[in-house]
PDB file of N, CA and C in Angstrom:
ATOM      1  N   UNK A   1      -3.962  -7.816 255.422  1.00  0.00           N
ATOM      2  CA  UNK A   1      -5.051  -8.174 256.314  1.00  0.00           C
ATOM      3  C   UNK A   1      -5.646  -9.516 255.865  1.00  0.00           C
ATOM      4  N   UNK A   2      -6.237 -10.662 256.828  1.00  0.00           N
ATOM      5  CA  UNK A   2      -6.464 -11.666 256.473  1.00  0.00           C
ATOM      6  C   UNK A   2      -8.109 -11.572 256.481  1.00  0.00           C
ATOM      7  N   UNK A   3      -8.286 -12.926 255.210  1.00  0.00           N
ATOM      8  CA  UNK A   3     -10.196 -12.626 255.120  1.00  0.00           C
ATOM      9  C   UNK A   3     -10.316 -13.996 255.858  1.00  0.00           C
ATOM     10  N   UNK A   4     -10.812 -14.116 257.021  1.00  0.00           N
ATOM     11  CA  UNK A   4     -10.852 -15.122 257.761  1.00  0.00           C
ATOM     12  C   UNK A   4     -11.849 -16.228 257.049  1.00  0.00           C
ATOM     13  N   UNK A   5     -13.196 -15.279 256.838  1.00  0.00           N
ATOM     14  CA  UNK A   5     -14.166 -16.020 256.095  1.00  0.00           C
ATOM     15  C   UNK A   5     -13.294 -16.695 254.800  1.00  0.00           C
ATOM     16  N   UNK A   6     -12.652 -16.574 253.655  1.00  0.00           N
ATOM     17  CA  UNK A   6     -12.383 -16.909 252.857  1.00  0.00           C
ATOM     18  C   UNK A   6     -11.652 -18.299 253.408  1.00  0.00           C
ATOM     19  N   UNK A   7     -10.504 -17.834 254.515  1.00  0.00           N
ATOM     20  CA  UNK A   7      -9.696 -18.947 254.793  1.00  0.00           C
ATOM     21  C   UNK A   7     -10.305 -20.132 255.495  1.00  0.00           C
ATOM     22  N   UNK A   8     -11.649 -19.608 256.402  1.00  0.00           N
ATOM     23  CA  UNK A   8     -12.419 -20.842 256.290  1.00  0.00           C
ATOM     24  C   UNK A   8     -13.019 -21.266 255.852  1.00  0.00           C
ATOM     25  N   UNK A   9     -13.835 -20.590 254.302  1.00  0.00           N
ATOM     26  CA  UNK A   9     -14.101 -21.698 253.567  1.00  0.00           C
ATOM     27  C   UNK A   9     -13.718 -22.255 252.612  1.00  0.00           C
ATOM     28  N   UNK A  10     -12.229 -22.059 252.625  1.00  0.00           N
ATOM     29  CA  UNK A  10     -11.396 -23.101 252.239  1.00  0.00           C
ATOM     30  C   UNK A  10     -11.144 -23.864 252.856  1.00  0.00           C
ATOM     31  N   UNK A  11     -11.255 -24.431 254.094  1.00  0.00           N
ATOM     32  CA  UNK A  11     -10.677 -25.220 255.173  1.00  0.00           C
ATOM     33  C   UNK A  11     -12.032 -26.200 254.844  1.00  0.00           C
ATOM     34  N   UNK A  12     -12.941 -25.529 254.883  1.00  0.00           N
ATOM     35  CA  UNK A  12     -14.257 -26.409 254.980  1.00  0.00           C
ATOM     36  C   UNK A  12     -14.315 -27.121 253.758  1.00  0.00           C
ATOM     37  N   UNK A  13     -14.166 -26.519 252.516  1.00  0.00           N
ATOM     38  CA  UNK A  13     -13.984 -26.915 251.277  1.00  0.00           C
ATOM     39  C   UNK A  13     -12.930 -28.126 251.058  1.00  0.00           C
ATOM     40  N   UNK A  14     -11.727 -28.127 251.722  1.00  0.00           N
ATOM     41  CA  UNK A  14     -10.670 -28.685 252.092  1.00  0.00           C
ATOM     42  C   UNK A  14     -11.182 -29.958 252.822  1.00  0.00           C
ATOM     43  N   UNK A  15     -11.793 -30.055 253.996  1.00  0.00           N
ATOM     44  CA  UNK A  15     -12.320 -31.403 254.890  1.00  0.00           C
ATOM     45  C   UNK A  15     -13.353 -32.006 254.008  1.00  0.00           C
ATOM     46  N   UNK A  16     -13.870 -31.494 253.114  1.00  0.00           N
ATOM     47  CA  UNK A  16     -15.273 -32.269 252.315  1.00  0.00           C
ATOM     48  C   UNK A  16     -13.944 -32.942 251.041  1.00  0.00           C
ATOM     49  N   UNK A  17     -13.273 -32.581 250.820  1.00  0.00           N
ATOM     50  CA  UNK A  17     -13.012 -32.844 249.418  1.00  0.00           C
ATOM     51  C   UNK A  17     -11.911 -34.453 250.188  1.00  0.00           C
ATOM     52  N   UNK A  18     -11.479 -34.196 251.071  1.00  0.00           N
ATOM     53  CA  UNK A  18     -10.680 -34.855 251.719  1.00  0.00           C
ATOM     54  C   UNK A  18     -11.003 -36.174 252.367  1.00  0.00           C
ATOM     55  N   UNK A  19     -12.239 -35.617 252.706  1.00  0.00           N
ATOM     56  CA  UNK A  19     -13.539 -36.974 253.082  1.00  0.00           C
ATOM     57  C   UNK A  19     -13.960 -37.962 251.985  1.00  0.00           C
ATOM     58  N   UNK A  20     -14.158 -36.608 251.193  1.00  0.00           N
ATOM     59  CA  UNK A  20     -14.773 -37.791 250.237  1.00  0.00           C
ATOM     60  C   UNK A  20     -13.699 -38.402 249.372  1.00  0.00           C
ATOM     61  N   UNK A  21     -12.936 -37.910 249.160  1.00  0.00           N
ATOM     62  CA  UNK A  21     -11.386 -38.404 248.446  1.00  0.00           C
ATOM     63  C   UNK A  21     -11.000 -40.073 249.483  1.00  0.00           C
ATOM     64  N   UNK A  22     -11.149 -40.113 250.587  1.00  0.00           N
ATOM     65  CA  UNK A  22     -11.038 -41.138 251.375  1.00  0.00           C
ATOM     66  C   UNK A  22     -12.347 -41.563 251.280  1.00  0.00           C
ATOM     67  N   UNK A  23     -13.372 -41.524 251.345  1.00  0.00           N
ATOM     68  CA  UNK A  23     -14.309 -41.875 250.803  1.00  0.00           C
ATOM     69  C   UNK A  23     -14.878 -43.329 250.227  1.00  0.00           C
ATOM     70  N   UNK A  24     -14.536 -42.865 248.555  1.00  0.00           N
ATOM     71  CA  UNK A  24     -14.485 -43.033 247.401  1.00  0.00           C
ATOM     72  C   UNK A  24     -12.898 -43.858 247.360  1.00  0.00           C
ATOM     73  N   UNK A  25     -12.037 -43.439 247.448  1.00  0.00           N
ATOM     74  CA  UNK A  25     -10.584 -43.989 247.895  1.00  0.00           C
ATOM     75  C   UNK A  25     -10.269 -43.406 246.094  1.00  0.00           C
ATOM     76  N   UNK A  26     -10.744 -42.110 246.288  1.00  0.00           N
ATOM     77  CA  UNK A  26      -9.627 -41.796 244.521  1.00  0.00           C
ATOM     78  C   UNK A  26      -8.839 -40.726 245.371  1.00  0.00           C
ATOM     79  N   UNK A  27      -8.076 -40.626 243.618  1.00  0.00           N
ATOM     80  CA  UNK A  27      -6.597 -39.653 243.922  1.00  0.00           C
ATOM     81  C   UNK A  27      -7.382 -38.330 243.278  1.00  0.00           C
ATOM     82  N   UNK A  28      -6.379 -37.437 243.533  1.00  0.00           N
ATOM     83  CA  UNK A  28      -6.267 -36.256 242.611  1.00  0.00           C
ATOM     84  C   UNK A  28      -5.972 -36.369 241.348  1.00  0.00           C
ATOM     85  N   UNK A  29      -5.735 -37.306 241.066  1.00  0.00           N
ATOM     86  CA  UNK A  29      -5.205 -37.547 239.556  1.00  0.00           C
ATOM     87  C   UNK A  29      -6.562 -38.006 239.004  1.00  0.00           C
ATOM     88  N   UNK A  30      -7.461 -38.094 239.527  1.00  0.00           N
ATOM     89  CA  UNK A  30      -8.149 -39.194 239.407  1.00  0.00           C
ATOM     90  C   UNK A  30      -9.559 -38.356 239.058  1.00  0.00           C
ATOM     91  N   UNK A  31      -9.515 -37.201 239.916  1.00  0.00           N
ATOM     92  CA  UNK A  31     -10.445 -36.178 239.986  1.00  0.00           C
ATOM     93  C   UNK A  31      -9.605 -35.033 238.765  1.00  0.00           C
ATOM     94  N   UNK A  32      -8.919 -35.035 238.458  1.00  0.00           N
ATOM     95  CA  UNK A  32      -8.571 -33.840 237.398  1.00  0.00           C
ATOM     96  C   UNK A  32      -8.827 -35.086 236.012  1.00  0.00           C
ATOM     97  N   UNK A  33      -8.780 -36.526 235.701  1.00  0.00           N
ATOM     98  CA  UNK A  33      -9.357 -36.821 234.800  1.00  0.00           C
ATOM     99  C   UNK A  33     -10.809 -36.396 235.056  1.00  0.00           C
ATOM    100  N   UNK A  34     -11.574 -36.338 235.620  1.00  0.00           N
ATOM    101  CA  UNK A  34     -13.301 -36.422 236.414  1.00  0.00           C
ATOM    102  C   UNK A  34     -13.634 -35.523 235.079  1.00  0.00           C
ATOM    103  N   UNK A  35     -12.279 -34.175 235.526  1.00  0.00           N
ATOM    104  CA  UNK A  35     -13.131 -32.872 235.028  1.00  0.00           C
ATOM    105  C   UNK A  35     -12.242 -32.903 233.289  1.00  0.00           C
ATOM    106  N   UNK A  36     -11.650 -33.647 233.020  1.00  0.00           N
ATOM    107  CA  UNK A  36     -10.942 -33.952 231.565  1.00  0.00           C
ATOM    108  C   UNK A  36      -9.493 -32.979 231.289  1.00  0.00           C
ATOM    109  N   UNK A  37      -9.112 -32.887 232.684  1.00  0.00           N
ATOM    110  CA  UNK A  37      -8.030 -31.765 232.889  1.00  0.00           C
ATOM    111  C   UNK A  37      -6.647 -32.664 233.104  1.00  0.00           C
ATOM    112  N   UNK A  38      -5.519 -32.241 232.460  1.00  0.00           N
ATOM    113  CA  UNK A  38      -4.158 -32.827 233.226  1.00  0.00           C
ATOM    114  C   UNK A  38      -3.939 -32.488 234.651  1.00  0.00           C
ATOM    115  N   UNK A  39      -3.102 -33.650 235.189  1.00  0.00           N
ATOM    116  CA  UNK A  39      -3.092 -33.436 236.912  1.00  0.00           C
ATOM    117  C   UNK A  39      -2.599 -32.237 237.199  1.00  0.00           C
ATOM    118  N   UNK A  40      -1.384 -31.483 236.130  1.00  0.00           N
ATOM    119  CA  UNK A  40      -0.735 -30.275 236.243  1.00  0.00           C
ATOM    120  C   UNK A  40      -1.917 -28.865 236.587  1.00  0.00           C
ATOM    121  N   UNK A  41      -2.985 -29.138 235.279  1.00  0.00           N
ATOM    122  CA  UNK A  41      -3.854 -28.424 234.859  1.00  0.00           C
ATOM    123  C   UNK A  41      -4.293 -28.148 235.934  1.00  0.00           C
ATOM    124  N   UNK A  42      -4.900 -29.264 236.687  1.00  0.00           N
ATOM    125  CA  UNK A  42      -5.894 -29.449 237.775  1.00  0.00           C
ATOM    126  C   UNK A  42      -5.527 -28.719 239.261  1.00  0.00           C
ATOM    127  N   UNK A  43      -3.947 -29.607 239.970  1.00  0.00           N
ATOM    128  CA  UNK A  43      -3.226 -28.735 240.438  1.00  0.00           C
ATOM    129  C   UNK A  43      -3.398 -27.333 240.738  1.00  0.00           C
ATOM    130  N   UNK A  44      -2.945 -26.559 239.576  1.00  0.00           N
ATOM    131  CA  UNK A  44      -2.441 -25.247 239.528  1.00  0.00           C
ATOM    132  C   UNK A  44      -3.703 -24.875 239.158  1.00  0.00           C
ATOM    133  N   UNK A  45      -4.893 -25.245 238.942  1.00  0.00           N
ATOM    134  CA  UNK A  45      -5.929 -23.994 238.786  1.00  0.00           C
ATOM    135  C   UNK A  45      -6.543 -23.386 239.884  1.00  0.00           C
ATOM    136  N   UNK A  46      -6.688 -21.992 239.255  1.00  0.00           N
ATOM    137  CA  UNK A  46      -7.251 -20.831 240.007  1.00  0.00           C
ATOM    138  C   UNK A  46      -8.748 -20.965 240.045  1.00  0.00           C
ATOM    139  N   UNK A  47      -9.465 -22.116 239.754  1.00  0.00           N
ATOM    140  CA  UNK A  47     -10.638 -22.472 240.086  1.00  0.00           C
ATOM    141  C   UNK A  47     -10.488 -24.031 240.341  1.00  0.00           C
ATOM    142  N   UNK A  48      -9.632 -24.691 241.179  1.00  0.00           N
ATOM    143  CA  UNK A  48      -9.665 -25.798 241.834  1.00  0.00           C
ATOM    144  C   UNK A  48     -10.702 -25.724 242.895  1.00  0.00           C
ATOM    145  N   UNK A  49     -10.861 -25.063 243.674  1.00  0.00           N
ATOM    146  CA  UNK A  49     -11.561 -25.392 244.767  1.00  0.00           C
ATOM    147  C   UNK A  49     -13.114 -25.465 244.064  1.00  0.00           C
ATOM    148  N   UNK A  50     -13.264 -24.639 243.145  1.00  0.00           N
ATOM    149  CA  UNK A  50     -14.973 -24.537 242.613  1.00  0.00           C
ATOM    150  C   UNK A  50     -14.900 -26.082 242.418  1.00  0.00           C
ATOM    151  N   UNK A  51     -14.381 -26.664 241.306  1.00  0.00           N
ATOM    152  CA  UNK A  51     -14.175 -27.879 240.985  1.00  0.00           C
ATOM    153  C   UNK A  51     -14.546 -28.592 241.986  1.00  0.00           C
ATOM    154  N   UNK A  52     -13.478 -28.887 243.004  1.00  0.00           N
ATOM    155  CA  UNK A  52     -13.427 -29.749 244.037  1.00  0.00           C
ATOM    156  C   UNK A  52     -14.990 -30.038 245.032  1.00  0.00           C
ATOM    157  N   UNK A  53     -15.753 -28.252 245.131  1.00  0.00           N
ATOM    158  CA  UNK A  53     -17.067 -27.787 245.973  1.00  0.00           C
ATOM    159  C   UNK A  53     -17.974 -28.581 245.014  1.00  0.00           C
ATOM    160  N   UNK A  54     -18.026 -28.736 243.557  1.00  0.00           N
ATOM    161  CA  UNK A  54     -19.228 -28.859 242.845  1.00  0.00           C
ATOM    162  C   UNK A  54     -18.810 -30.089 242.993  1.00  0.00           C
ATOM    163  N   UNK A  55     -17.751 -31.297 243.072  1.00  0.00           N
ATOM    164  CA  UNK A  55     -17.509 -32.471 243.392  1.00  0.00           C
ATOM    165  C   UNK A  55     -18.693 -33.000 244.621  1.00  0.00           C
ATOM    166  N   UNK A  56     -18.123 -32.570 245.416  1.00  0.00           N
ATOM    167  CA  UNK A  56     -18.528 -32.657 246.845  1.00  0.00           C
ATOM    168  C   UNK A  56     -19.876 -32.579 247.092  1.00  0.00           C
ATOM    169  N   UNK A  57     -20.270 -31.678 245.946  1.00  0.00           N
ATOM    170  CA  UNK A  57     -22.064 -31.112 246.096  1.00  0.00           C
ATOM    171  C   UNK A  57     -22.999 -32.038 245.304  1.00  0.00           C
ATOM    172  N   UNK A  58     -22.113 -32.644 244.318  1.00  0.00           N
ATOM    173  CA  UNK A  58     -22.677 -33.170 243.436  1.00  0.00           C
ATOM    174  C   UNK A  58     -22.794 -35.005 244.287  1.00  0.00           C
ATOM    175  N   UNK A  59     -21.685 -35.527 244.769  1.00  0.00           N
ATOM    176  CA  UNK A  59     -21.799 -36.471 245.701  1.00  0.00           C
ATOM    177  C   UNK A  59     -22.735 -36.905 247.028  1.00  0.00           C
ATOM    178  N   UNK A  60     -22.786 -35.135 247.151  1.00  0.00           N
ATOM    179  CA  UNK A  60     -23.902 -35.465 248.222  1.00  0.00           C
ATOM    180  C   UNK A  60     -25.402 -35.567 247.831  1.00  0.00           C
ATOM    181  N   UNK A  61     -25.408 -34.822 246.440  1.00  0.00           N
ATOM    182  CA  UNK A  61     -26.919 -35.138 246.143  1.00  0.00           C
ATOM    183  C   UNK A  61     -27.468 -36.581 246.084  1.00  0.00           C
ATOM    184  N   UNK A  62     -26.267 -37.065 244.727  1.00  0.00           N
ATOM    185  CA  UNK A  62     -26.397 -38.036 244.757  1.00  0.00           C
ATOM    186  C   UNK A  62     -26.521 -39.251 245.631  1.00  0.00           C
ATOM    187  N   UNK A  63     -25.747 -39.126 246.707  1.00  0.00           N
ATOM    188  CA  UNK A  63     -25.657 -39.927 247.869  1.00  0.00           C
ATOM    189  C   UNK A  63     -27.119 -40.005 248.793  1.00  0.00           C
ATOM    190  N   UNK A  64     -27.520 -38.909 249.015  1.00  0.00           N
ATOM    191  CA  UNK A  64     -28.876 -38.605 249.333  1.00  0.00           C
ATOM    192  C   UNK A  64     -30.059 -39.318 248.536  1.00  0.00           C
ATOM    193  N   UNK A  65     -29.908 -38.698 247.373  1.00  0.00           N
ATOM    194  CA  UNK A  65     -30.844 -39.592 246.709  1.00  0.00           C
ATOM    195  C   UNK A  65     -31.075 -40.660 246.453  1.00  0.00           C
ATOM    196  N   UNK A  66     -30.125 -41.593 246.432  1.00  0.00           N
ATOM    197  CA  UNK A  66     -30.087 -42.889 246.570  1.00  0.00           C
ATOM    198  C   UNK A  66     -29.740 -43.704 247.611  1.00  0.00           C
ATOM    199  N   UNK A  67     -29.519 -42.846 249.072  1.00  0.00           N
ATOM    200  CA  UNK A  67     -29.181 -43.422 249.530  1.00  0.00           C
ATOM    201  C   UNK A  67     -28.251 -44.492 249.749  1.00  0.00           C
ATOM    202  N   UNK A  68     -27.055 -43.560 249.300  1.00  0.00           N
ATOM    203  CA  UNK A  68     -25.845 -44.753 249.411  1.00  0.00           C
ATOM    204  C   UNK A  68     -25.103 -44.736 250.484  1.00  0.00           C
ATOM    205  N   UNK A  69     -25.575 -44.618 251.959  1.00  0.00           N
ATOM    206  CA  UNK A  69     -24.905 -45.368 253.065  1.00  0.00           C
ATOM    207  C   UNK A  69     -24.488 -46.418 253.795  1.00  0.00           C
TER     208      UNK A  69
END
């Protein structure tokens, strides 16, 4: 049985990380140094997406707060 909720908020999780990855204009390689992880490491973890959400969350604060538009 599929958890729809889950699969969309990965999708959503997925368009923010993707945005801001174009963004910013970094890689994935680039974001698994961020967190001091090998690209392999980074990749294959079973907590990538947390990673990727606290990225995203953490960009927007910042962005907000300073207003970087």
């Amino acid at each position: 049985m599929w958890n729809f909720r889950r699969i969309n908020r990965i999708e959503f999780s997925l368009m923010d990380i993707i945005k801001l990855k174009k963004e910013l204009g970094i890689s994935q390689k680039e974001i698994a140094e961020f967190f001091q992880l090998s690209y392999g490491a980074y990749s294959n973890s079973t907590a990538k997406e947390r990673y990727e959400t606290a990225l995203c969350k953490l960009y927007e604060v910042v962005k907000n707060e300073f207003d970087l538009e």
